[in-house]
PDB file of N, CA and C in Angstrom:
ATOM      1  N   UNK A   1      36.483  74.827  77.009  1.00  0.00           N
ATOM      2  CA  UNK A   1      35.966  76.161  76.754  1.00  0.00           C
ATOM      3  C   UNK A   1      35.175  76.141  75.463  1.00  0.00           C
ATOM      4  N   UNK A   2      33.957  76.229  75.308  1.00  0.00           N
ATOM      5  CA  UNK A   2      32.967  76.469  74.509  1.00  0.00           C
ATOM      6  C   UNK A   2      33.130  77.580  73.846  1.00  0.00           C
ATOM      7  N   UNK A   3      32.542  77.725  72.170  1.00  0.00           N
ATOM      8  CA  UNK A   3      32.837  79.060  71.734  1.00  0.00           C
ATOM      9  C   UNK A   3      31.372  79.871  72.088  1.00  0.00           C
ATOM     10  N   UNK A   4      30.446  79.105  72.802  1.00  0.00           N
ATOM     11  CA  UNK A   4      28.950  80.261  72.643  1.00  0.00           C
ATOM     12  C   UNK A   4      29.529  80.248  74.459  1.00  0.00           C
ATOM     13  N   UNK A   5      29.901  79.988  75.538  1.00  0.00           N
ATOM     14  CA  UNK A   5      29.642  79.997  76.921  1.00  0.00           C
ATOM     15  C   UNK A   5      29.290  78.872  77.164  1.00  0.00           C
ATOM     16  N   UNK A   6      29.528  78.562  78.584  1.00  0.00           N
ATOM     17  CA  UNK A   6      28.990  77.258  79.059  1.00  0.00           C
ATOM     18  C   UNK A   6      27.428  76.975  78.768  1.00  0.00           C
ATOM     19  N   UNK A   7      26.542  77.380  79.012  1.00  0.00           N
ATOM     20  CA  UNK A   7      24.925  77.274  78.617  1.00  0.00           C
ATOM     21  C   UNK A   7      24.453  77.523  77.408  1.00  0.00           C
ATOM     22  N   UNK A   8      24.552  77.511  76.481  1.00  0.00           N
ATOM     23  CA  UNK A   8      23.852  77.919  75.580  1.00  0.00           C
ATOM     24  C   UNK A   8      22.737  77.721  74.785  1.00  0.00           C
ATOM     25  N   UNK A   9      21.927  78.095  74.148  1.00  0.00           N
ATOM     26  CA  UNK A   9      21.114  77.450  73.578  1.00  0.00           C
ATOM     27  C   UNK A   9      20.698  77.723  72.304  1.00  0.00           C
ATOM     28  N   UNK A  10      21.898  77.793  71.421  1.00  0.00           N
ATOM     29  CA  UNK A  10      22.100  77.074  69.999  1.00  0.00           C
ATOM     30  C   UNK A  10      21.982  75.852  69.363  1.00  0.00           C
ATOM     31  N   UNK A  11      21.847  75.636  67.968  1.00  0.00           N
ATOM     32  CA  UNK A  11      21.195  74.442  67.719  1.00  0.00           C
ATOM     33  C   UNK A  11      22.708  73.832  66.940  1.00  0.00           C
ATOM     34  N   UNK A  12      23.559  74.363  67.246  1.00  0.00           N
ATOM     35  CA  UNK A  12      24.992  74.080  66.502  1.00  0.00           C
ATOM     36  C   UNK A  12      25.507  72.383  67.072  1.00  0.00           C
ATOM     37  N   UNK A  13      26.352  72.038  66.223  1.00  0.00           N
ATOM     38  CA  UNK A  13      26.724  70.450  66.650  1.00  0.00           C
ATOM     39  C   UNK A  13      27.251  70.078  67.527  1.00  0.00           C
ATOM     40  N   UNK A  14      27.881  70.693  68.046  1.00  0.00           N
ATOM     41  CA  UNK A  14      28.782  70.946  69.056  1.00  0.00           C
ATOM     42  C   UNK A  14      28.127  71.169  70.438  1.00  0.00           C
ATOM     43  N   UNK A  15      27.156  71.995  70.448  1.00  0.00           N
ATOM     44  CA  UNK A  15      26.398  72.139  71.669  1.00  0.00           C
ATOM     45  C   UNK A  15      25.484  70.892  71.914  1.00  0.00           C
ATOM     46  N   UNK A  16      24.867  70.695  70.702  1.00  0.00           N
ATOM     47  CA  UNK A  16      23.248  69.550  70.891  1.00  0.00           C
ATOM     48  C   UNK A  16      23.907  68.284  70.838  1.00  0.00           C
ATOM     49  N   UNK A  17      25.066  67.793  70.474  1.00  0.00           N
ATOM     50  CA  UNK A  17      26.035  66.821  70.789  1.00  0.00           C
ATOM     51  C   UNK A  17      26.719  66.691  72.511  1.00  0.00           C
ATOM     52  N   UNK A  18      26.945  67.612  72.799  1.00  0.00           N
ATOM     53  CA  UNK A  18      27.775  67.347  74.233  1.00  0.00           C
ATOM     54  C   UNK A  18      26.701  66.586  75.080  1.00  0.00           C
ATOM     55  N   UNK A  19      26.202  66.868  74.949  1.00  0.00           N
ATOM     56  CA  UNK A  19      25.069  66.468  76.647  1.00  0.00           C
ATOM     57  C   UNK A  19      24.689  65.064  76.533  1.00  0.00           C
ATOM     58  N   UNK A  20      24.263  64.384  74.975  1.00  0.00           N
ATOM     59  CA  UNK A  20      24.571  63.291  74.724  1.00  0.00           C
ATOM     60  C   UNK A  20      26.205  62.645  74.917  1.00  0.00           C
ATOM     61  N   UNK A  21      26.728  62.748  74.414  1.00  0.00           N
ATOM     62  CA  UNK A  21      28.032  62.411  74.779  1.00  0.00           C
ATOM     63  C   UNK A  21      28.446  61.762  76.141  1.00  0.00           C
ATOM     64  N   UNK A  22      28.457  63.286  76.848  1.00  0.00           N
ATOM     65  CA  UNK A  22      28.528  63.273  78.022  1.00  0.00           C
ATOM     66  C   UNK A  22      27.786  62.006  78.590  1.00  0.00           C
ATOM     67  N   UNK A  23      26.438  62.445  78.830  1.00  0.00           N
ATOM     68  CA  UNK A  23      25.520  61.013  79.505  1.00  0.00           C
ATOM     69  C   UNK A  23      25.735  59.929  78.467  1.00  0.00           C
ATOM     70  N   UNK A  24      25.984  59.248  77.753  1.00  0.00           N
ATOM     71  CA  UNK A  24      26.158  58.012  76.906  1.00  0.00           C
ATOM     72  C   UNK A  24      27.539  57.430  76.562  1.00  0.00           C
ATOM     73  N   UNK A  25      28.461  57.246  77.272  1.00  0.00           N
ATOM     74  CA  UNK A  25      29.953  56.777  77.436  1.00  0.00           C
ATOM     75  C   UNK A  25      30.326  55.557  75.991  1.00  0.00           C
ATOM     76  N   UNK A  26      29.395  55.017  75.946  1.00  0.00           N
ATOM     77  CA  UNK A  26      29.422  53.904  74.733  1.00  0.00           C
ATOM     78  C   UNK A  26      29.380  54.526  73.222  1.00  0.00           C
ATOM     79  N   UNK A  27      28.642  56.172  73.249  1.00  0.00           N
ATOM     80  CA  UNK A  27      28.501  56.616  71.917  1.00  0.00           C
ATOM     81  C   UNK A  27      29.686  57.255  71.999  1.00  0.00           C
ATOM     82  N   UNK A  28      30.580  57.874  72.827  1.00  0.00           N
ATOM     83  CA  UNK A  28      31.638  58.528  73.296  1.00  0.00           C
ATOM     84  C   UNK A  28      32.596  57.378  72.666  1.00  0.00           C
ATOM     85  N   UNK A  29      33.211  56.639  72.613  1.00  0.00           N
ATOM     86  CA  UNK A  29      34.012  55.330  72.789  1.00  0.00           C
ATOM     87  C   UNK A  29      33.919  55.055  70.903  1.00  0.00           C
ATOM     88  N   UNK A  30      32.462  55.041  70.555  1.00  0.00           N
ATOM     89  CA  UNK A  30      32.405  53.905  69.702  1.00  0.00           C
ATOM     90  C   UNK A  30      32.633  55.713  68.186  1.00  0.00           C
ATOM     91  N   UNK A  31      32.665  57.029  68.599  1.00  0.00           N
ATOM     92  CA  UNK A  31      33.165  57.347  68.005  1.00  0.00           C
ATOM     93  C   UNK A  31      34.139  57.891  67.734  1.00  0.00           C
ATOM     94  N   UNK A  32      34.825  57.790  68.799  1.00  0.00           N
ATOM     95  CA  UNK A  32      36.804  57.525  69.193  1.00  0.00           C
ATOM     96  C   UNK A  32      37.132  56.454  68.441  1.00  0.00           C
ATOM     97  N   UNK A  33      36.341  55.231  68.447  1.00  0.00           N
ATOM     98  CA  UNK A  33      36.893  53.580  67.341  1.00  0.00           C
ATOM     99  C   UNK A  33      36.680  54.334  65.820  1.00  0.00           C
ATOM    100  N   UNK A  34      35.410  54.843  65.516  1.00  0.00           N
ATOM    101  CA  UNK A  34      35.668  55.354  63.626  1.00  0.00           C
ATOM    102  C   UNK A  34      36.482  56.255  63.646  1.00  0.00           C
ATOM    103  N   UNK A  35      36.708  57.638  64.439  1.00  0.00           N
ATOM    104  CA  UNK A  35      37.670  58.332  64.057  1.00  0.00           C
ATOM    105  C   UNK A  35      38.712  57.877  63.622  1.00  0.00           C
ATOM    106  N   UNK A  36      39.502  56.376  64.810  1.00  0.00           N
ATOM    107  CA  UNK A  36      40.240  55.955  64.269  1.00  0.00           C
ATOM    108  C   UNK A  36      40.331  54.910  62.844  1.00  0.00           C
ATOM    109  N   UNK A  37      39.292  54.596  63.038  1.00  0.00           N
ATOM    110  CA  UNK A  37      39.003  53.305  62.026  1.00  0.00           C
ATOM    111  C   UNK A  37      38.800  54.076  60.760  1.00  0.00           C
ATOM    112  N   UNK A  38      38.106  55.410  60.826  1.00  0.00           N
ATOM    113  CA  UNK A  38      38.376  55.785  59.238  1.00  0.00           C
ATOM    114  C   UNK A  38      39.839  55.770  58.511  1.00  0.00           C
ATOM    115  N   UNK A  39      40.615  56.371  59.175  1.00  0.00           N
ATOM    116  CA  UNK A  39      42.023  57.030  58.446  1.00  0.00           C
ATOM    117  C   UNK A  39      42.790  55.479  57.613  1.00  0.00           C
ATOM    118  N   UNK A  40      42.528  54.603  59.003  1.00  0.00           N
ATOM    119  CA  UNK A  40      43.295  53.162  58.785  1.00  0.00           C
ATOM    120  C   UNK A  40      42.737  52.448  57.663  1.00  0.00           C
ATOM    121  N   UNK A  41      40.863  52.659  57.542  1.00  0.00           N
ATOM    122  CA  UNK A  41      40.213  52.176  56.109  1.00  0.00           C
ATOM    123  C   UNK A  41      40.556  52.748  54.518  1.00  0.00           C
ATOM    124  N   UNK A  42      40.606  53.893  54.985  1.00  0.00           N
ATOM    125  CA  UNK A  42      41.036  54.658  53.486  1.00  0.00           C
ATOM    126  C   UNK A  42      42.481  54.432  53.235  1.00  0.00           C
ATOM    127  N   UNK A  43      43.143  54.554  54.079  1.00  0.00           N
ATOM    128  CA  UNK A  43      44.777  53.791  53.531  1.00  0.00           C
ATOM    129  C   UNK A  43      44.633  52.715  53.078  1.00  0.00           C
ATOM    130  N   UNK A  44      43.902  51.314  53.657  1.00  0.00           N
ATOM    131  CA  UNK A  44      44.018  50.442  52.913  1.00  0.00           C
ATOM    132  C   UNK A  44      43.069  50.112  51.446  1.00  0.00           C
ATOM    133  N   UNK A  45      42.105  51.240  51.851  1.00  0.00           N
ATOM    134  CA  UNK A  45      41.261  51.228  50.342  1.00  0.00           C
ATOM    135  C   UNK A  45      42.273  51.501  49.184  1.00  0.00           C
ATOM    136  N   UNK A  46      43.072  52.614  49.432  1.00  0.00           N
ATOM    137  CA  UNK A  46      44.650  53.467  48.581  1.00  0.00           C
ATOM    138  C   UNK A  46      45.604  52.276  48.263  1.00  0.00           C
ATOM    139  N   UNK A  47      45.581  51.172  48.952  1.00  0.00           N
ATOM    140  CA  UNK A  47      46.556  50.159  49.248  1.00  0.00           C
ATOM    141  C   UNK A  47      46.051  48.994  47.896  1.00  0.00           C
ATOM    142  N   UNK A  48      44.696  48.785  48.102  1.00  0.00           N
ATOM    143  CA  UNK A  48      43.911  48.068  47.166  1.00  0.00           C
ATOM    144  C   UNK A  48      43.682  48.385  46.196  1.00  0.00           C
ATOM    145  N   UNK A  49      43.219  49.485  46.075  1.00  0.00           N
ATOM    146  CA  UNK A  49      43.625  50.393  44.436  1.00  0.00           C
ATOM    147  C   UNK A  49      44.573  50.275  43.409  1.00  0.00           C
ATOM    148  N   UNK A  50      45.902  50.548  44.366  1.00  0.00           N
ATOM    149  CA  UNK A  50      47.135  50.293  43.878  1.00  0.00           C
ATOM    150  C   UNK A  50      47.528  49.213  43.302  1.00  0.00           C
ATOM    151  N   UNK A  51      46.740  48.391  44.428  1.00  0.00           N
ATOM    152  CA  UNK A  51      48.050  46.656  44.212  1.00  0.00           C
ATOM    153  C   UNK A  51      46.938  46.614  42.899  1.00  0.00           C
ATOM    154  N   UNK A  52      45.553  46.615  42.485  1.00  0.00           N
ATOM    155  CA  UNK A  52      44.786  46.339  41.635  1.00  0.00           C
ATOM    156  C   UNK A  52      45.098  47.054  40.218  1.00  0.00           C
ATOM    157  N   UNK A  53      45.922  48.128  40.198  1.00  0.00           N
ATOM    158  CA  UNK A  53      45.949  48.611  39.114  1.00  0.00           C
ATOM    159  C   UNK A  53      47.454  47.724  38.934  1.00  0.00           C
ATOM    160  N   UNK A  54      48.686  47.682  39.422  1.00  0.00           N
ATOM    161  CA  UNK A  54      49.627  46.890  39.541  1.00  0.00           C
ATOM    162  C   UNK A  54      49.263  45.654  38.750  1.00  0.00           C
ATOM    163  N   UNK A  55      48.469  44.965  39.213  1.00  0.00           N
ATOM    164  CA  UNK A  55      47.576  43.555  38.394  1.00  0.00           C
ATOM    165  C   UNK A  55      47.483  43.974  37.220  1.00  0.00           C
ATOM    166  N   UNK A  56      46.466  44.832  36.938  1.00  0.00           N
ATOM    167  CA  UNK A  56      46.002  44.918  35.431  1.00  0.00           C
ATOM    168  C   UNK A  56      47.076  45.298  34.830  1.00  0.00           C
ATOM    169  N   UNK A  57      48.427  46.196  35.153  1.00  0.00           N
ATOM    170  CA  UNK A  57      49.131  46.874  34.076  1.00  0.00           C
ATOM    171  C   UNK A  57      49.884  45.356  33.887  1.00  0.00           C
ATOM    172  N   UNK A  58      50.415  44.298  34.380  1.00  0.00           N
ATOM    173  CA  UNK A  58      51.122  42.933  34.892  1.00  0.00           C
ATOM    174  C   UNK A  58      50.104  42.399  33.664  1.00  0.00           C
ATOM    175  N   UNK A  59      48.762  41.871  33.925  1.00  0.00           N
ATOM    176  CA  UNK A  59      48.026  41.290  32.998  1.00  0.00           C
ATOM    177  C   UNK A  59      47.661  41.468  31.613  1.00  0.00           C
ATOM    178  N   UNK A  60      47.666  42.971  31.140  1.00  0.00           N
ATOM    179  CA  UNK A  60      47.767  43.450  30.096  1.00  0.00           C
ATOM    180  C   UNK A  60      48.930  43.271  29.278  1.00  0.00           C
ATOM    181  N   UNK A  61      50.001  43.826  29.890  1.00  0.00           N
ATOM    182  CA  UNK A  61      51.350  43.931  29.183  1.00  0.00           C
ATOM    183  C   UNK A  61      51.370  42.235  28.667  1.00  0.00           C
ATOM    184  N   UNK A  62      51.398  41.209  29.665  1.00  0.00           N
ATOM    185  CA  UNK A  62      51.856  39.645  29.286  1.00  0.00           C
ATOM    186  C   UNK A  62      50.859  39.599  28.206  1.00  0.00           C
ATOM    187  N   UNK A  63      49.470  39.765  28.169  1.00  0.00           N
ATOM    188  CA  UNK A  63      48.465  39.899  26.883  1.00  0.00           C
ATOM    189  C   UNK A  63      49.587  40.279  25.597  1.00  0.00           C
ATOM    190  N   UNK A  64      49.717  41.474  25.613  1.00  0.00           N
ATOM    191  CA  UNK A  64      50.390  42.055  24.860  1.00  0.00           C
ATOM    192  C   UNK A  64      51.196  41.263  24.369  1.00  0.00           C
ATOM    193  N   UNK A  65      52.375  41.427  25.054  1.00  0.00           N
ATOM    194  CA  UNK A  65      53.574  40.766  24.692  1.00  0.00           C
ATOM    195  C   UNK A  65      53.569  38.910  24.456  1.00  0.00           C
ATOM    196  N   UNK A  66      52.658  38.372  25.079  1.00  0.00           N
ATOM    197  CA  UNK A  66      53.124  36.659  24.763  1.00  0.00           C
ATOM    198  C   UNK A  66      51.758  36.792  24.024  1.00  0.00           C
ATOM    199  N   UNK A  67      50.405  36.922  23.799  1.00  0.00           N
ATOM    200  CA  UNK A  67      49.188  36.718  22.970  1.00  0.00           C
ATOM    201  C   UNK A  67      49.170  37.050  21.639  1.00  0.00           C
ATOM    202  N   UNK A  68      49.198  38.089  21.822  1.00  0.00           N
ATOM    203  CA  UNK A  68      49.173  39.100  20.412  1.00  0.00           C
ATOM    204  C   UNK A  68      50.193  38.583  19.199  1.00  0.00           C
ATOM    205  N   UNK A  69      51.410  38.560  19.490  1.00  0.00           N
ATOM    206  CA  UNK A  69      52.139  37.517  18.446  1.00  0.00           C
ATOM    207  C   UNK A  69      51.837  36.190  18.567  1.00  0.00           C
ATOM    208  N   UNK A  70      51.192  35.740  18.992  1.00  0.00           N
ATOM    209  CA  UNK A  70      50.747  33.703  19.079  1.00  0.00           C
ATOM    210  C   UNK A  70      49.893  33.763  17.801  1.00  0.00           C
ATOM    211  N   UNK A  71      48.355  35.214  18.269  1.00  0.00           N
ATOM    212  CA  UNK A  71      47.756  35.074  17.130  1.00  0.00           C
ATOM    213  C   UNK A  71      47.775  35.709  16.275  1.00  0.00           C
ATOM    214  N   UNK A  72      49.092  36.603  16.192  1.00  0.00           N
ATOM    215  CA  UNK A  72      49.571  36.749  14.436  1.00  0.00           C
ATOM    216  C   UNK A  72      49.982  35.442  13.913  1.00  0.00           C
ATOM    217  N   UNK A  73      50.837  35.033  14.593  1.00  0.00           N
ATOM    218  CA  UNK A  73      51.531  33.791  14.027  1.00  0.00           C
ATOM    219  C   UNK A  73      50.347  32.869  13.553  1.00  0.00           C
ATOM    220  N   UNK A  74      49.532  32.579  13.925  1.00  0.00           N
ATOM    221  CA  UNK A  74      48.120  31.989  14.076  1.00  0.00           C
ATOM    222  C   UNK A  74      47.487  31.761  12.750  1.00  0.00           C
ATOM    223  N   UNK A  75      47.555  33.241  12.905  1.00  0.00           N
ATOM    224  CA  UNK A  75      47.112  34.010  11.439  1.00  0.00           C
ATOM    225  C   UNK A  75      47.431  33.999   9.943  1.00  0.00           C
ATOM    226  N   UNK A  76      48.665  33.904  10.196  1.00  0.00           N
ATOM    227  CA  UNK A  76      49.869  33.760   9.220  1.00  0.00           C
ATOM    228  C   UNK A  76      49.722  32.279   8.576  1.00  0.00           C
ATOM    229  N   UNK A  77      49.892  31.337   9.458  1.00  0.00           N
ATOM    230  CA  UNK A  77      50.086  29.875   9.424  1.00  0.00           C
ATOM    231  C   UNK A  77      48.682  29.434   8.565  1.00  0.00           C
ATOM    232  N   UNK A  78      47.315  29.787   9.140  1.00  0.00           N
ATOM    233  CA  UNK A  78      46.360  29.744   8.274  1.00  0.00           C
ATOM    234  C   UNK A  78      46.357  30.089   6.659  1.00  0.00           C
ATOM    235  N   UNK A  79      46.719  31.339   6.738  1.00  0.00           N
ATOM    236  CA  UNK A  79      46.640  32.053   5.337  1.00  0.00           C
ATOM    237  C   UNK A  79      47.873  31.589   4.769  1.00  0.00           C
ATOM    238  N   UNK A  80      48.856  30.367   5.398  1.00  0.00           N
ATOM    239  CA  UNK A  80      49.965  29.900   4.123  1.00  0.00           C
ATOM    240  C   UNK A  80      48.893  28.420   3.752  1.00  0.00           C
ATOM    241  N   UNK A  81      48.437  28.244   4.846  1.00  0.00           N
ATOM    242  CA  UNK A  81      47.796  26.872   4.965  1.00  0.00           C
ATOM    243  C   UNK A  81      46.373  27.187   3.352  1.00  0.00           C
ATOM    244  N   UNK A  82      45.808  28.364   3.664  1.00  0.00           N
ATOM    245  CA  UNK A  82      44.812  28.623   2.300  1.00  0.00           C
ATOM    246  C   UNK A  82      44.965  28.877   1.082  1.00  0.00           C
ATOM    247  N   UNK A  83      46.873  29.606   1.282  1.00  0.00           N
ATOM    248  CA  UNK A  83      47.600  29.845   0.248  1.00  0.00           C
ATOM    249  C   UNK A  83      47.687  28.155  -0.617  1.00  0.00           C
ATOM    250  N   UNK A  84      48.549  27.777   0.172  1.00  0.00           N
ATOM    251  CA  UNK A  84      48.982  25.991  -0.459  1.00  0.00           C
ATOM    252  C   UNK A  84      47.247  25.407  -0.737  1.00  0.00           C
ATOM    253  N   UNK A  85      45.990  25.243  -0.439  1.00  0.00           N
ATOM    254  CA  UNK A  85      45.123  24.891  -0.691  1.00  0.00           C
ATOM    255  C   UNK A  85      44.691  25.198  -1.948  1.00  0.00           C
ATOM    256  N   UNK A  86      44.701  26.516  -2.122  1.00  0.00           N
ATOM    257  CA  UNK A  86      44.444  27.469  -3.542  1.00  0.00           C
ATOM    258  C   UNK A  86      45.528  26.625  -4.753  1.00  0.00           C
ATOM    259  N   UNK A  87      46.737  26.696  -4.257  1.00  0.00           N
ATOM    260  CA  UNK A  87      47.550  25.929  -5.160  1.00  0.00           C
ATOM    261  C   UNK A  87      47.609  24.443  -5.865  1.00  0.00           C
ATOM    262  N   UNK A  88      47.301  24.315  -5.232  1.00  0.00           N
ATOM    263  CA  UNK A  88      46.925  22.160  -5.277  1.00  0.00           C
ATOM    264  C   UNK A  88      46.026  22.322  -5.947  1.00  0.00           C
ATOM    265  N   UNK A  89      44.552  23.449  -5.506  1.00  0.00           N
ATOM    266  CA  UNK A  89      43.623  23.406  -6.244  1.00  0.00           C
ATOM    267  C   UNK A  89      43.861  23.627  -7.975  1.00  0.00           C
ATOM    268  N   UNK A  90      44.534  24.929  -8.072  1.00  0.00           N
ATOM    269  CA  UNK A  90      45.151  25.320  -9.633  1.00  0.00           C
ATOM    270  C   UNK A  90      46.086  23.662  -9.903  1.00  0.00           C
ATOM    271  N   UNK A  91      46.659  23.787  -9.235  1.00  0.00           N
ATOM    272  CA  UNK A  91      47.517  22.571 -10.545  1.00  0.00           C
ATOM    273  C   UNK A  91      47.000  21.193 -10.527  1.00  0.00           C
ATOM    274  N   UNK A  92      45.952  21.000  -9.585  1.00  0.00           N
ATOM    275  CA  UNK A  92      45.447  19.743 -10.008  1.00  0.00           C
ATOM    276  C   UNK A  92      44.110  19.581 -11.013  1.00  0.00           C
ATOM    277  N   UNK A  93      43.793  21.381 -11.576  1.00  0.00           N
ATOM    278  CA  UNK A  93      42.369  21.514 -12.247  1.00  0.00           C
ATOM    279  C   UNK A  93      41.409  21.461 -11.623  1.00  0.00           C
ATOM    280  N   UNK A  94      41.288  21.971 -10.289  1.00  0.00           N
ATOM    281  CA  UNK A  94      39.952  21.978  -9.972  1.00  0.00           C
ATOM    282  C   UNK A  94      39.431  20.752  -8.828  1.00  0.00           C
ATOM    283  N   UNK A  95      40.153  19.591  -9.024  1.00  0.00           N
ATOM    284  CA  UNK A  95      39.488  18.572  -8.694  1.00  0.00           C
ATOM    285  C   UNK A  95      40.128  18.201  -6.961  1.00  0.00           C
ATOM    286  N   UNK A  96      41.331  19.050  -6.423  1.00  0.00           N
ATOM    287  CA  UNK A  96      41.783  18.701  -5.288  1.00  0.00           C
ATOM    288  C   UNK A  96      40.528  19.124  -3.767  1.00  0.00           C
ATOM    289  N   UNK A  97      41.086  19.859  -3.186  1.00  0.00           N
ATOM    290  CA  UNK A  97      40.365  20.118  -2.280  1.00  0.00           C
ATOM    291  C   UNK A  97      39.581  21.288  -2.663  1.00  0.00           C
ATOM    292  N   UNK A  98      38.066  21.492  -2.042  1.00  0.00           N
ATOM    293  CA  UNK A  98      37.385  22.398  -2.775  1.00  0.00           C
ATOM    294  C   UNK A  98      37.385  23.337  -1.715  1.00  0.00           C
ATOM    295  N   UNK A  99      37.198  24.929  -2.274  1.00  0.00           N
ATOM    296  CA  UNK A  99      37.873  26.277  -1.804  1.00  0.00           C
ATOM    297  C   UNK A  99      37.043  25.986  -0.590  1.00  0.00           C
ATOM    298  N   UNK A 100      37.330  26.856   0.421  1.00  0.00           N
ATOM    299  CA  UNK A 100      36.237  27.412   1.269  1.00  0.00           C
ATOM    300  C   UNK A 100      36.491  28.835   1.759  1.00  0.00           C
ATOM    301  N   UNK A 101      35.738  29.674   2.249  1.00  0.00           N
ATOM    302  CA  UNK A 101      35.370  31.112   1.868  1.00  0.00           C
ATOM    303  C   UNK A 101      36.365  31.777   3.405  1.00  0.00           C
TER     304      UNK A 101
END
């Protein structure tokens, strides 16, 4: 049951669509497959999203937590390493290893 009557001659989608339809069984079919094929694509787009943000929060945090103190420590170890350089330098007068900036 049509909302204009069986004949009509409106330019609405519904009307200027049927008659194609009707005569073309393959365009009938192949948009019964996207109707379905959309719903099933966007779930797994939602699916991929997810697992991808899952990753980054996983990849960040280990950043965080095992990197970030390696190169403090890093850091540290240098500046005792420039500390003791500076020193050798004072008590040997000058003549041990020469500064660098």
């Amino acid at each position: 049951s049509h909302p204009h009557g069986l004949m009509c001659s409106c330019s609405c989608r519904c009307c200027s669509d049927q008659p194609y339809l009707a005569s073309n069984p393959q365009v009938a079919t192949m948009s019964t497959a996207i109707q379905k094929f959309v719903p099933q694509a966007t779930y797994a787009s939602k699916r991929l999203i997810t697992s991808f943000k899952k990753a980054a929060w996983i990849a960040s945090t280990t950043v965080l937590v095992l990197l970030v103190p390696l190169i403090i420590e890093m850091d540290r170890e240098q500046q005792i390493l420039d500390m003791e350089k500076e020193q050798m330098s004072v008590l040997t007068g000058g003549a041990g290893a020469p500064k660098t900036a």
